[in-house]
Protein backbone atom coordinates (compact mmCIF):
# COMPACT_ATOMS: atom_id res chain seq x y z
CA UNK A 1 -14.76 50.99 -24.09
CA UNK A 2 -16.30 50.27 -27.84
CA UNK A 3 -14.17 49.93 -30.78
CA UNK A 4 -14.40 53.55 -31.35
CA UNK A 5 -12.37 54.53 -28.28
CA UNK A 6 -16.37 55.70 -26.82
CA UNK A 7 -17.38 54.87 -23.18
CA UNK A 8 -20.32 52.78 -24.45
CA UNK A 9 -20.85 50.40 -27.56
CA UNK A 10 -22.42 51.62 -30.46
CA UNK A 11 -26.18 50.31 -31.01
CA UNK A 12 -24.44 48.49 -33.87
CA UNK A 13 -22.00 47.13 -31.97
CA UNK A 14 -24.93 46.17 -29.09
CA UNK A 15 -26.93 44.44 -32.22
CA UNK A 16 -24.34 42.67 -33.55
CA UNK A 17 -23.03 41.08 -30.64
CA UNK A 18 -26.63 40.25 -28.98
CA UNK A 19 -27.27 38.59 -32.39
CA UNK A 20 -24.24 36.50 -32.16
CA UNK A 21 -25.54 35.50 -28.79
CA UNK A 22 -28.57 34.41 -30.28
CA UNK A 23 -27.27 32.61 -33.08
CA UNK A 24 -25.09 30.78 -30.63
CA UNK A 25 -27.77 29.97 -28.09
CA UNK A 26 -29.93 28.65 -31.38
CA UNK A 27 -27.22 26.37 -32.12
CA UNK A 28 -25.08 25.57 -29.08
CA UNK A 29 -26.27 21.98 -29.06
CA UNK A 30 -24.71 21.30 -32.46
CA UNK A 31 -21.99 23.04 -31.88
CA UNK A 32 -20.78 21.34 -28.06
CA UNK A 33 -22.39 17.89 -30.17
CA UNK A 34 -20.28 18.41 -33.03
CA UNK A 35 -16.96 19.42 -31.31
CA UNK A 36 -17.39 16.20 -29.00
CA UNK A 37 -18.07 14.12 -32.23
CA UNK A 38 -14.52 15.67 -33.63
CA UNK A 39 -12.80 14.55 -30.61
CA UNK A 40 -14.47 11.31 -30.47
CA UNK A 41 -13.57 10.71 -34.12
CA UNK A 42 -9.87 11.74 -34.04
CA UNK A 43 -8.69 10.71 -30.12
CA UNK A 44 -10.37 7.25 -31.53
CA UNK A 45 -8.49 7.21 -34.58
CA UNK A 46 -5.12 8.37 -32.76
CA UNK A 47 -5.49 5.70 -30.63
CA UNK A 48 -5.40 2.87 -33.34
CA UNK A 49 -2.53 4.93 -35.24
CA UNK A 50 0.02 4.78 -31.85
CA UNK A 51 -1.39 1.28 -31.17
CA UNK A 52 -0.65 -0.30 -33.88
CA UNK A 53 2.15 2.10 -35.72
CA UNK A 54 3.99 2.73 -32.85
CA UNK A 55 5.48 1.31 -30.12
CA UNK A 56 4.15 3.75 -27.32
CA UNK A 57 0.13 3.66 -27.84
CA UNK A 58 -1.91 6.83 -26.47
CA UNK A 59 -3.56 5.12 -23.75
CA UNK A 60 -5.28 8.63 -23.25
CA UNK A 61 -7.01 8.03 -26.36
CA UNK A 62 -9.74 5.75 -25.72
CA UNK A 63 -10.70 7.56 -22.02
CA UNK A 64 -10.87 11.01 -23.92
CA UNK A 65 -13.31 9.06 -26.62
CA UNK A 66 -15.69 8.06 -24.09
CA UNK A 67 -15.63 11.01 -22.27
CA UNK A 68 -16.46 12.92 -25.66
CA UNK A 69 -19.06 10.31 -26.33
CA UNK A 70 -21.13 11.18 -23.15
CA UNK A 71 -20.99 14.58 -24.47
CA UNK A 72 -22.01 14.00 -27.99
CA UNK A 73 -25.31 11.14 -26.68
CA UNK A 74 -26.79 13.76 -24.17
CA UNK A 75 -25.97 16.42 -25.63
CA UNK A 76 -26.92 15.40 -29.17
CA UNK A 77 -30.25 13.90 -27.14
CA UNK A 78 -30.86 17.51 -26.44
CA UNK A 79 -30.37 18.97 -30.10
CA UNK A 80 -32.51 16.13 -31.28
CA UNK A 81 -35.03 17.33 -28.69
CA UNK A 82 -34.94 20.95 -29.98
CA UNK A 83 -35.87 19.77 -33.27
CA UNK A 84 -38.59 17.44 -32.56
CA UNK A 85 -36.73 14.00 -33.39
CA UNK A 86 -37.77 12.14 -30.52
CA UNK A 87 -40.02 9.39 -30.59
CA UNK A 88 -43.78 10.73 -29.45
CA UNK A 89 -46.92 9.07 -29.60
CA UNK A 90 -50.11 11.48 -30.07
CA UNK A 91 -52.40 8.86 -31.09
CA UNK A 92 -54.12 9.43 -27.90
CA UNK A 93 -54.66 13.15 -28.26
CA UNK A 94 -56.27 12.82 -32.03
CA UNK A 95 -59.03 10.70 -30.69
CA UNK A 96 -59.52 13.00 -27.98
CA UNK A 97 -62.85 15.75 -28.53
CA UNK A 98 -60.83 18.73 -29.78
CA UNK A 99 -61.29 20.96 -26.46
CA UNK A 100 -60.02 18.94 -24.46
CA UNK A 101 -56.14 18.51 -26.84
CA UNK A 102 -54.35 21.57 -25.17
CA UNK A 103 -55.32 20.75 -22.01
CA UNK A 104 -53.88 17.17 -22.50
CA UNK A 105 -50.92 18.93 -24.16
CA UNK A 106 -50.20 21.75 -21.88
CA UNK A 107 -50.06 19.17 -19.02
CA UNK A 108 -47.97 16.33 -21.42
CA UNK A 109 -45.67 19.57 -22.07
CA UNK A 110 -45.25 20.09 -17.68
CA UNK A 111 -44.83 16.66 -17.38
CA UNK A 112 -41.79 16.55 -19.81
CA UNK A 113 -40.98 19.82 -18.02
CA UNK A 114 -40.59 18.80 -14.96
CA UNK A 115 -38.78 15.27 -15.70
CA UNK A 116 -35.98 17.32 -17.49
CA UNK A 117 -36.05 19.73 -14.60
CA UNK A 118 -35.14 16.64 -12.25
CA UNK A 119 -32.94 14.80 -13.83
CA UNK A 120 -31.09 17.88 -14.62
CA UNK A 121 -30.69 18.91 -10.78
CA UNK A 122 -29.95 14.81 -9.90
CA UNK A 123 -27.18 15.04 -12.59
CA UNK A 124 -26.06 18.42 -10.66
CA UNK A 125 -25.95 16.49 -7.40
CA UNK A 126 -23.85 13.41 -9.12
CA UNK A 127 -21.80 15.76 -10.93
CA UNK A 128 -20.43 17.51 -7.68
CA UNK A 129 -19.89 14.48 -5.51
CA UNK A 130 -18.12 13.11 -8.47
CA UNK A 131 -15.71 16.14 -9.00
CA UNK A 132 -12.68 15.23 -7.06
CA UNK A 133 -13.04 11.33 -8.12
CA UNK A 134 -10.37 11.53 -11.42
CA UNK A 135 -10.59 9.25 -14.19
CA UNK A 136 -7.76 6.21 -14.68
CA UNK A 137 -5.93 7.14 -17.39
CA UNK A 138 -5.86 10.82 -17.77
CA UNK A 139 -6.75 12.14 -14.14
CA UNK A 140 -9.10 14.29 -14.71
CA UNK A 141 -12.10 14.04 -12.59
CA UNK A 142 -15.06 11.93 -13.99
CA UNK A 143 -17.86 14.30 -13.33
CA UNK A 144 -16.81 15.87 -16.29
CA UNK A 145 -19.03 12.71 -18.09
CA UNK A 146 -21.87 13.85 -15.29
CA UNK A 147 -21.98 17.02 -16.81
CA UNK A 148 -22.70 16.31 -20.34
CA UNK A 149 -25.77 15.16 -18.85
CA UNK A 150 -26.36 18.55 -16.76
CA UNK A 151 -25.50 20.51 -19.67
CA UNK A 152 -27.83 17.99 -22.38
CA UNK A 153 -31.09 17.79 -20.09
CA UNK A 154 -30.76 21.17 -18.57
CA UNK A 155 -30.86 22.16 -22.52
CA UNK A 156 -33.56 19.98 -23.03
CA UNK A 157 -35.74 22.05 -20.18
CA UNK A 158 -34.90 25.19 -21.35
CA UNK A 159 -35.99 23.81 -24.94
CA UNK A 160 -39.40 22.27 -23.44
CA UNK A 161 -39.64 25.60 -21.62
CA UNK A 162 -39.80 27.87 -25.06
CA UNK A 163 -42.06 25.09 -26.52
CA UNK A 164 -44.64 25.21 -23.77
CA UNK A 165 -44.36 29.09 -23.55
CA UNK A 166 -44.60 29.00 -27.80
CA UNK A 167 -47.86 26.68 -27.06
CA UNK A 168 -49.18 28.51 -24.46
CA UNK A 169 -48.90 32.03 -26.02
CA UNK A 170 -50.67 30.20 -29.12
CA UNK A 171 -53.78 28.93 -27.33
CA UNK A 172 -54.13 32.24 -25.19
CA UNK A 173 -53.93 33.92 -29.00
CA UNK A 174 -56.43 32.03 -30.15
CA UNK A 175 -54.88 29.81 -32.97
């Protein structure tokens, strides 16, 4: 049912919410990255408050900080990633003869591919043998650190994905 009491949503309604969607997807890894840097921040800054102002400290505090942290390094890895941040050497590839470049590329571009792929699907498999093992302090279980790392490199595949599909589409183009 659509807002205007229709069995089906308006094309408007269709458009606006599939460009939501993509305005999330665009910036999910600063948004997860910045939400886990406001809980890292303020569970951090709670903790030294009841610590030292009160006589009950939140020993919660620090174990939800770390756990946030995981989130906010792989995760923030991954939005780095997106953007190009990282570290790269192509000093190689300039003195290379110029046909030969997207070859070297499109295979650096599978190899980076494929070693996000896998430690993606190894974080998967540590995640879920980790799932009923619950942290110290606040019992919850500790895979939920595992999965900032499923969640930051399996964004970091899908992000090498659309670059070697933008690179590939290029050199089949012609430019």
């Amino acid at each position: 049912m659509s807002l205007h009491g229709a069995d089906e949503a308006s094309p408007k309604e269709v458009a606006s919410v599939r460009s939501l969607g993509r305005r999330v997807y665009e910036h999910l890894e600063e948004i997860v990255s910045g939400t886990a840097l406001v809980i890292v921040v303020l569970s951090a800054s709670w903790g030294v408050v009841t610590r030292y102002l009160t006589e009950t400290p939140a020993t919660w505090a620090g174990e939800l900080a770390t756990l946030a942290f995981a989130w906010v390094v792989f995760v923030g890895a991954s939005t780095v990633f997106k953007h190009g941040g990282h570290v790269s050497i192509d000093m190689l590839i300039n003195f290379l003869p110029p046909r030969w470049r997207p070859r070297i590329q499109a295979a650096m571009d599978a190899i980076v591919l494929v070693f996000c792929a896998a430690v993606t699907a190894l974080a998967v498999r540590v995640t879920m043998q980790n799932w009923d093992n619950p942290t110290s302090v606040m019992r919850v279980p500790i895979a939920l650190i595992y999965l900032s790392l499923v969640v930051g490199f399996g964004m970091m595949s899908l992000r090498q994905g659309e670059l070697a599909l933008r690179r590939w589409r290029l050199r089949a183009s012609g430019g």
